[in-house]
Protein backbone atom coordinates (compact mmCIF):
# COMPACT_ATOMS: atom_id res chain seq x y z
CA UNK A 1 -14.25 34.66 -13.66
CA UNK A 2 -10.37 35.76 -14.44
CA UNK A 3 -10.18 37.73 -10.86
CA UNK A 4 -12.03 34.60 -9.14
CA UNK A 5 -9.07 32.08 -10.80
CA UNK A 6 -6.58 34.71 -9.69
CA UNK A 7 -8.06 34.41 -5.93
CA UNK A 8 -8.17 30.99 -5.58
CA UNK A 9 -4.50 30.99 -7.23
CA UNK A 10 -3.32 33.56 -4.22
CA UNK A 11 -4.98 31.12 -1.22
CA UNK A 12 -3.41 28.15 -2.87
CA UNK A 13 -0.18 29.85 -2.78
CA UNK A 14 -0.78 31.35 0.72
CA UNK A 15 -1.90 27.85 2.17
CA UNK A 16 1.63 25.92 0.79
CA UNK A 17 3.48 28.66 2.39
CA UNK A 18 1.79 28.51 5.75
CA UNK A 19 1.23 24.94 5.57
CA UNK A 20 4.96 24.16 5.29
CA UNK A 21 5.86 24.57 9.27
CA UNK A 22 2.32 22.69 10.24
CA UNK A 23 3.61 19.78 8.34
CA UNK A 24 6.55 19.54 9.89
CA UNK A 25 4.88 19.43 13.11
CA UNK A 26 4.56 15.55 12.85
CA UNK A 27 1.42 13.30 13.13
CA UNK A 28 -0.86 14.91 15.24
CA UNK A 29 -4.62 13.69 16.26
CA UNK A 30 -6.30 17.46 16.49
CA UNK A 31 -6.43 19.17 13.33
CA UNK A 32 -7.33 22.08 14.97
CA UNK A 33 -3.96 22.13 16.56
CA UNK A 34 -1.77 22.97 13.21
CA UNK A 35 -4.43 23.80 10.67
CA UNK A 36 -5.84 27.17 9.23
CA UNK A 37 -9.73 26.58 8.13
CA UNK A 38 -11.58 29.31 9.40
CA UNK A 39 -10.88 33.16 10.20
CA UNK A 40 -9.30 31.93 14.01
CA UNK A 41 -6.87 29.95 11.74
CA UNK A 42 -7.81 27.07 13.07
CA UNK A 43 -10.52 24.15 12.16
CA UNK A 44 -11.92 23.41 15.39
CA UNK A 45 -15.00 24.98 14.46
CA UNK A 46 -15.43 23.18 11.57
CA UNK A 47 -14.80 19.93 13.17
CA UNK A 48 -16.92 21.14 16.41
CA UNK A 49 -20.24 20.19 14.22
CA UNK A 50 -19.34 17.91 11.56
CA UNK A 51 -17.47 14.94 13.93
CA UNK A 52 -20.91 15.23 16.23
CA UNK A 53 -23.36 12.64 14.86
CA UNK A 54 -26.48 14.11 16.08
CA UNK A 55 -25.28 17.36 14.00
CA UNK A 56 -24.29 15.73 10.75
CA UNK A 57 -24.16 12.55 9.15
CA UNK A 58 -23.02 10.96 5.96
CA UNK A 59 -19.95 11.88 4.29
CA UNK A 60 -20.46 15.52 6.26
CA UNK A 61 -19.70 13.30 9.38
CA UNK A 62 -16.46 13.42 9.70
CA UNK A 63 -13.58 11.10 12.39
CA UNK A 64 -11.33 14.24 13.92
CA UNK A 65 -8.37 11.22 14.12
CA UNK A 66 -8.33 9.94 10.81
CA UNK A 67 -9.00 13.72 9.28
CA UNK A 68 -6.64 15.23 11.80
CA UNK A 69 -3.32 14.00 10.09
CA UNK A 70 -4.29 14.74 6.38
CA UNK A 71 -2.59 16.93 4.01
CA UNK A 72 -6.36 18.16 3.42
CA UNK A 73 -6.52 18.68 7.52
CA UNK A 74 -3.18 20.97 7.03
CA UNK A 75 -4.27 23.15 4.53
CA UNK A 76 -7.69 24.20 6.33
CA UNK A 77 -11.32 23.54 5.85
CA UNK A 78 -11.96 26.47 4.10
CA UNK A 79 -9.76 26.04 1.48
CA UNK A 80 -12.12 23.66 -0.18
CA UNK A 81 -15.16 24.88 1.33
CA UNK A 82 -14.64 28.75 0.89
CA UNK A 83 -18.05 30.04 0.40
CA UNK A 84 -19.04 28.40 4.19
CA UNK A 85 -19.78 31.75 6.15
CA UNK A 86 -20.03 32.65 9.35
CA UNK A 87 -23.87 32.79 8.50
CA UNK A 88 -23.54 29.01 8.16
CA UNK A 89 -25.09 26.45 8.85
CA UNK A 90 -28.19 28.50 9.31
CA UNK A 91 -27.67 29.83 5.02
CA UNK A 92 -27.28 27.02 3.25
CA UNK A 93 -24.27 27.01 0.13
CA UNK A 94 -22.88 24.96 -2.24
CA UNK A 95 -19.81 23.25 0.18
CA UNK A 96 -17.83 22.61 -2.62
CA UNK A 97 -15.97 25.41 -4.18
CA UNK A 98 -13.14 23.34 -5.63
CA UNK A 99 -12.11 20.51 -7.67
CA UNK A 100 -9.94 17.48 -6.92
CA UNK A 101 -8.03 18.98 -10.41
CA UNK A 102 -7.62 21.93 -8.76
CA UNK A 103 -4.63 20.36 -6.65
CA UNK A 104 -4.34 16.98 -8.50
CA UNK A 105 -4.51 17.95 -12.15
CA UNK A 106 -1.91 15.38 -13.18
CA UNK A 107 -3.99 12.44 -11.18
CA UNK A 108 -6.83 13.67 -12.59
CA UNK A 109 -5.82 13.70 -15.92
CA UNK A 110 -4.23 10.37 -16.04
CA UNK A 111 -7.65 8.84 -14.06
CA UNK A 112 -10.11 10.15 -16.60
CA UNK A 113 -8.20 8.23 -19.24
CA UNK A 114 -8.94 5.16 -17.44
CA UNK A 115 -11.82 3.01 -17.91
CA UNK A 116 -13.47 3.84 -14.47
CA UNK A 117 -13.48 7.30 -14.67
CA UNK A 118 -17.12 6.81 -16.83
CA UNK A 119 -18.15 4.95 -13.83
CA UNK A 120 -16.59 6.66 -10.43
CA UNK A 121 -15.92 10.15 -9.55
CA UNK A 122 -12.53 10.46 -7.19
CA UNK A 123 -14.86 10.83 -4.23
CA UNK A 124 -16.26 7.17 -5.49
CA UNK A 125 -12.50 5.43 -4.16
CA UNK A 126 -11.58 8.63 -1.80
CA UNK A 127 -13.37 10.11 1.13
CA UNK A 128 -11.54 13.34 1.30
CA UNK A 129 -11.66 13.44 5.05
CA UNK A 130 -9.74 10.16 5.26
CA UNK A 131 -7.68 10.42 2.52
CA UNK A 132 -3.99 8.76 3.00
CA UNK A 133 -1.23 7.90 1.34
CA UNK A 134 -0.28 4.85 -0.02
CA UNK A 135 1.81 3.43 2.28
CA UNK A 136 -0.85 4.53 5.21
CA UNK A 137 -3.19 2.23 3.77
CA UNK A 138 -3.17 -1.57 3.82
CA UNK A 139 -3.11 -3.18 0.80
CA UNK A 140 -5.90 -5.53 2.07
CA UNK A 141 -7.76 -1.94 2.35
CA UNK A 142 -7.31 -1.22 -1.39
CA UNK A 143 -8.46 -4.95 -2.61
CA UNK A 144 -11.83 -4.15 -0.40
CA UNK A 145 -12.38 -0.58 -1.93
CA UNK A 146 -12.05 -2.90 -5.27
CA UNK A 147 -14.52 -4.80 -4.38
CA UNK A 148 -16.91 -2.20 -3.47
CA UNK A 149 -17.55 -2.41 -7.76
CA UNK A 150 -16.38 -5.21 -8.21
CA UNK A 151 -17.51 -8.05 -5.88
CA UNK A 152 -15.29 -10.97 -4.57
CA UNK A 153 -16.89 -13.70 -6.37
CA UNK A 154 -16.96 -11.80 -10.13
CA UNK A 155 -12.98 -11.32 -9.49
CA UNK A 156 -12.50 -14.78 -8.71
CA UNK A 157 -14.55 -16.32 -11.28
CA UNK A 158 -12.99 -13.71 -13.93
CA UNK A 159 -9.54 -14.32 -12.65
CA UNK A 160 -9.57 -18.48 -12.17
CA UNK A 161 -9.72 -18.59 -15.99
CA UNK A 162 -6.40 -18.36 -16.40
CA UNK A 163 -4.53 -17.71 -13.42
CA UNK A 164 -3.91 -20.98 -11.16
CA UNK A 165 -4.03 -21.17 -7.77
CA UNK A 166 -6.06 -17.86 -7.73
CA UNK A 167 -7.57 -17.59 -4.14
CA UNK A 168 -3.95 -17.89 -2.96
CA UNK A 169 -2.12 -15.17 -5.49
CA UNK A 170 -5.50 -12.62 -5.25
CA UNK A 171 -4.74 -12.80 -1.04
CA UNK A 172 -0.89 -12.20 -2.12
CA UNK A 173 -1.33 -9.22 -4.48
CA UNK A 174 -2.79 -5.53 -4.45
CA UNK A 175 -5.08 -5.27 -7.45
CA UNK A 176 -3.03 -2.29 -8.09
CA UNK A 177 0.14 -4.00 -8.53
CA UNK A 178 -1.27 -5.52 -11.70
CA UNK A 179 -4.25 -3.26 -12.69
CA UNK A 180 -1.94 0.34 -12.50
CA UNK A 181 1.09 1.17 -14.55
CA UNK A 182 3.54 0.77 -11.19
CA UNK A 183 7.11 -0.35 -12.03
CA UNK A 184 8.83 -0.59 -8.91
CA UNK A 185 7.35 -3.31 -5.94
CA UNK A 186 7.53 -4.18 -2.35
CA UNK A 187 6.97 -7.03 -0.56
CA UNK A 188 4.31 -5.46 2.55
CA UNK A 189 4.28 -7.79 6.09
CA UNK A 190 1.19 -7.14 8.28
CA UNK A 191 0.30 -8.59 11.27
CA UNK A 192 -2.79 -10.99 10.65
CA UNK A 193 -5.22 -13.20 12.81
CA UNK A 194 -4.15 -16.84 12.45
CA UNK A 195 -8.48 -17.71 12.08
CA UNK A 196 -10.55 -18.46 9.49
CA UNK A 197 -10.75 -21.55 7.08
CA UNK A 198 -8.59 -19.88 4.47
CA UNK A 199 -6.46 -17.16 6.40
CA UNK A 200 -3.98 -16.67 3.04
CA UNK A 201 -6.72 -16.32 0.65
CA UNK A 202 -9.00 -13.88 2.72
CA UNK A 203 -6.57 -12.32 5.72
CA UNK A 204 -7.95 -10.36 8.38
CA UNK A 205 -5.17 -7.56 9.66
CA UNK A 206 -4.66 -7.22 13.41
CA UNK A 207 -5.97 -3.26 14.70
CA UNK A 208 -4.46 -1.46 16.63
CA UNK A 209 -6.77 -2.35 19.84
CA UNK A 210 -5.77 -5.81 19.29
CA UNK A 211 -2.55 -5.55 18.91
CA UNK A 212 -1.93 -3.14 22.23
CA UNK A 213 -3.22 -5.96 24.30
CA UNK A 214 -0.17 -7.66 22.93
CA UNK A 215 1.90 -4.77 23.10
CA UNK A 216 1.32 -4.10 27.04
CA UNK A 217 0.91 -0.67 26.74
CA UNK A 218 4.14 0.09 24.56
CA UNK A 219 4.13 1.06 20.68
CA UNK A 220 2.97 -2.40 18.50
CA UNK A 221 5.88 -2.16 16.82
CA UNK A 222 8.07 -3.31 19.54
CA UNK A 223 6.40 -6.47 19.30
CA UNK A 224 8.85 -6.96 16.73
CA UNK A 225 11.30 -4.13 16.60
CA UNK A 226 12.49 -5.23 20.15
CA UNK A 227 15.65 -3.35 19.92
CA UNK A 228 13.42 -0.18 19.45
CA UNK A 229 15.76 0.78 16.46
CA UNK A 230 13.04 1.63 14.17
CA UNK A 231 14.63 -1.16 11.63
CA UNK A 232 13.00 -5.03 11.83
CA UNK A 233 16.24 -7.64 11.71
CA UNK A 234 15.84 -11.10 10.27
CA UNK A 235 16.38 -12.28 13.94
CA UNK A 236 13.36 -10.24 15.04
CA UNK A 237 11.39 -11.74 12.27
CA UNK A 238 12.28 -14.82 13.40
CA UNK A 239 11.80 -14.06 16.93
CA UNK A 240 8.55 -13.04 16.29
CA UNK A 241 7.17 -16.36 14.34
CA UNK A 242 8.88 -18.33 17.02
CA UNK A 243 7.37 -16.86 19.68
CA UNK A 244 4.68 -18.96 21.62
CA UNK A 245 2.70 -16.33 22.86
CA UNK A 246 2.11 -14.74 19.35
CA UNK A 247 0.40 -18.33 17.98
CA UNK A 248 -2.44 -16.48 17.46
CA UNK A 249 -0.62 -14.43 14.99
CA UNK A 250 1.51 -14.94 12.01
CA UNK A 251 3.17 -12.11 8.82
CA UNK A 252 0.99 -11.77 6.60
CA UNK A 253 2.80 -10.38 3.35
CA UNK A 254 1.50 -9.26 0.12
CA UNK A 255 3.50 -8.05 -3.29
CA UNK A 256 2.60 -3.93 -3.73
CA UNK A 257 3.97 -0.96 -5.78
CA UNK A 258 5.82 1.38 -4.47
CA UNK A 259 4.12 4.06 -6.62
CA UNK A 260 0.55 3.33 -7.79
CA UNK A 261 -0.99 5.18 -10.98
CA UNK A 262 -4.77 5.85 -11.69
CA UNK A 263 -3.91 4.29 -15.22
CA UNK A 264 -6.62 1.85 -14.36
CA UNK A 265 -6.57 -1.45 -16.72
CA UNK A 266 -4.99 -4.54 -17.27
CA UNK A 267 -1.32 -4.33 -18.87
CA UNK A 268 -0.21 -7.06 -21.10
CA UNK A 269 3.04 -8.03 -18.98
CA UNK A 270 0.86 -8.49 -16.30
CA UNK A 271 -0.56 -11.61 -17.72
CA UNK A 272 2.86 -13.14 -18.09
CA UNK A 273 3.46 -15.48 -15.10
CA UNK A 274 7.32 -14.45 -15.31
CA UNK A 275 6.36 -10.89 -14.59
CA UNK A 276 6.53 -11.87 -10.73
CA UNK A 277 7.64 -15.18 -10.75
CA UNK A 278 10.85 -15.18 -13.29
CA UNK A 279 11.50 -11.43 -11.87
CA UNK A 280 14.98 -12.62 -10.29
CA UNK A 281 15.74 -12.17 -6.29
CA UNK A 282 16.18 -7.93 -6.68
CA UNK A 283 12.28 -7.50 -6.61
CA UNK A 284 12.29 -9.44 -3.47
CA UNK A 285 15.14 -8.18 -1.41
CA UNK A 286 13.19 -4.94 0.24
CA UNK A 287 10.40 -5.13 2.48
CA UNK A 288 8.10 -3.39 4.79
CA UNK A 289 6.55 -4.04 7.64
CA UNK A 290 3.03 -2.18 8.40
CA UNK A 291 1.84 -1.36 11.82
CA UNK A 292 -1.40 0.06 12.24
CA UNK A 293 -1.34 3.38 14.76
CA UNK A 294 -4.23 4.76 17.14
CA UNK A 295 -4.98 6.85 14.20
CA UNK A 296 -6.07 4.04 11.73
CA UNK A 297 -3.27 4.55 9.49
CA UNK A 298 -0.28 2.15 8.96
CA UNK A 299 3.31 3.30 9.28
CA UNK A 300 6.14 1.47 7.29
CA UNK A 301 8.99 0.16 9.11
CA UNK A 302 12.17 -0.99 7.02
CA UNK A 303 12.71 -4.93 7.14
CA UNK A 304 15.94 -6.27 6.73
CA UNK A 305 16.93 -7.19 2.91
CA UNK A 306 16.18 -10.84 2.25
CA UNK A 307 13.17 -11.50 4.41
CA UNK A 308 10.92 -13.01 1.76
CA UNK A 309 13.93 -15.07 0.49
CA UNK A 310 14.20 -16.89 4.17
CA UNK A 311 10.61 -18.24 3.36
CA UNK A 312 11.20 -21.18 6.24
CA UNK A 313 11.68 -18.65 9.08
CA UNK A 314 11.55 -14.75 8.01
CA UNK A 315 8.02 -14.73 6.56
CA UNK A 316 6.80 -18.39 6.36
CA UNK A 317 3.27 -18.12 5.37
CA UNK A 318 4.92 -16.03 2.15
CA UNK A 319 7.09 -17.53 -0.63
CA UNK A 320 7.10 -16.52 -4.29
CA UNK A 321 8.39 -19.35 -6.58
CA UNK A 322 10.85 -18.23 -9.12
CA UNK A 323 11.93 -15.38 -6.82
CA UNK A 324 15.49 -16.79 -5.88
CA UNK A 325 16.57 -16.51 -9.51
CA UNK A 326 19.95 -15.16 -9.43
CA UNK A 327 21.99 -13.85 -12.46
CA UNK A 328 25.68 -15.11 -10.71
CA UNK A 329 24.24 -18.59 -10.18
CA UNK A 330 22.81 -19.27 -13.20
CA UNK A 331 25.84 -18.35 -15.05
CA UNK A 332 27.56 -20.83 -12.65
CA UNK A 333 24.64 -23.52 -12.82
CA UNK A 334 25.45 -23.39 -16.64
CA UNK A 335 29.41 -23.99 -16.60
CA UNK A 336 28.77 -26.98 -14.56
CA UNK A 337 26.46 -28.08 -16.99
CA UNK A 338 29.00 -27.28 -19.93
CA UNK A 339 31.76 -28.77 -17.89
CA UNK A 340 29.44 -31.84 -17.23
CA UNK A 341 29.10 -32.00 -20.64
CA UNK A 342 32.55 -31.72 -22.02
CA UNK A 343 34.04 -35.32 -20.92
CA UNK A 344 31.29 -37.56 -22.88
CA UNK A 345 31.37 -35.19 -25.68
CA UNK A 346 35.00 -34.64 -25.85
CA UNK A 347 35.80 -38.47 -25.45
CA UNK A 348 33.24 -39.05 -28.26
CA UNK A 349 34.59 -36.78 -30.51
CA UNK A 350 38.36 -38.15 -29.80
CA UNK A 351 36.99 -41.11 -30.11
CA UNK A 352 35.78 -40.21 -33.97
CA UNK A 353 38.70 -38.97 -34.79
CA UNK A 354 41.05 -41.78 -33.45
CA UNK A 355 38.58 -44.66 -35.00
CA UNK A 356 40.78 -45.49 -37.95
CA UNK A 357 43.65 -46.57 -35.82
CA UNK A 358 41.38 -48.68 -33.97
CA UNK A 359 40.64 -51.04 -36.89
């Protein structure tokens, strides 16, 4: 058992060293390309059977795009599946040699704290052939995987008990952003469908097939970015909503963590409606704007700071009441108040004082 740890502890070590050039290759569709899964250091065999449906199906069907730019991708079949042999798939083995611990021991450890560790293994959230990182994923994406447990209709009834207006702030929020232990947030623009009877509440994102029509055969994000700077100006924004030819489109933008945990629950300051909404104008200065790529990921583009405060033009399907709250002004709003205050006050008081030599 001790020389079997010590193995797998050399191929971790020898996959992060190898690893580190493939990764630096960039985003690339064909794992096979940069990976090291079987003994041709490559995966293509792998992926030669389990992307072919007539081969495989289930979760040992596998998409070569969305597996092809995973961390899991870079480090090589194999790695996970180490007793697969060149015997195989005529000898049938256990696939699974490793653990999700065996990488993600903190995650792990922090998840089976949670209540829905009891209830949902990591594969029960994550496909491990699609896996992404937070910012590839939509938060729309993580409200659905939600509701693969927990259905739309239990969520709204559960929520409308106490939280007002609770279509519209469950289509504004990532469950995560109140059900994990994040600190810092984002405001994350999409690019929805203007359809439906209650686009806000239940938004359907634009794909990427949709929005290449638009895009006339350049990258979707120069539908906004039209400067091609990689960086999305208030004047692009507004651009963009002003735009006739786009009035079957409008930013959809919802409030997400920058870091989510798998601390799973409800915290206590997350039932205080100041949490968001007395939270000042800081939490609202940066955003993001996700495009979707061929892939079926979404890459984060930097949007100038203050695009949720210009609610009327920036983002106007998106404004978060008590978000302008500024420190300066309210110190300011409060001297003119005192200073309001002083001339009745102070005249009364003379007033007092000076009442004898009025008699």
């Amino acid at each position: 058992m001790k020389n079997r740890h010590f193995s797998l502890l050399i191929k971790y070590a020898i996959a992060i060293v190898l690893s580190i050039p493939c990764i630096g290759a960039g985003n690339r569709a064909d794992a096979a390309d940069y990976s090291f899964g079987d003994g041709a250091s490559k995966n293509a065999a792998c992926i030669a059977c389990h992307s072919d449906q007539s081969k495989v199906s289930g979760l040992n069907l596998l998409d070569q795009n969305q597996f092809g730019h995973t961390t899991h991708a870079k480090f090589g079949c194999t790695t996970c599946h180490e007793t697969i042999t060149s015997e195989h798939p005529g000898v049938k083995s256990a696939a699974n040699t490793t653990s999700c611990g065996d990488c993600h021991g903190d995650t792990t450890s922090q998840y089976s704290a949670s209540v829905h560790a009891k209830n949902a293994p990591c594969s029960g959230c994550h496909n491990p052939h699609r896996v992404n990182t937070a910012i590839e994923i939509p938060a729309t994406e993580m409200n659905k995987q939600c509701a693969v447990c927990h259905t739309s209709i239990k969520i709204t009834a559960s929520h409308a008990k106490w939280l007002p207006q609770t279509g519209l702030h469950l289509g504004a929020i990532a469950c995560i952003t109140c059900h994990s232990k994040a600190e810092n947030f984002v405001i994350s623009i999409y690019i929805a469908k203007r359809d439906g009877a209650d686009p806000e509440s239940k938004p359907t994102l634009m794909t990427y097939e949709e929005l290449h029509i638009y895009s006339k055969d350049e990258d979707v994000q120069y539908l906004i970015d039209r400067n091609k700077d990689h960086y999305i100006s208030l004047d692009e924004l507004r651009k963009f909503n002003n735009d006739s030819s786009n009035k079957d489109m409008y930013l959809k933008a919802m409030f997400t963590p920058v870091k989510p945990t798998h601390s799973f629950q409800t915290f206590d300051n997350r039932w205080d409606c100041t949490f968001c909404h007395a939270s000042g104008s800081e939490i609202m200065q940066t955003s993001y704007l996700s495009f979707p790529k061929e892939n079926g990921v979404f890459q984060q583009v930097a949007v100038e700071k203050g695009a949720a405060l210009d609610a009327l033009r920036a983002i106007p399907n998106f404004y978060l009441m008590g978000s302008t709250r500024n420190g300066t002004l309210n110190i300011i709003g409060s001297l003119i108040i005192v200073g309001g205050l002083i001339m009745p006050v102070g005249h009364g008081f003379l007033r007092f004082l000076s009442r004898k030599n009025r008699q």
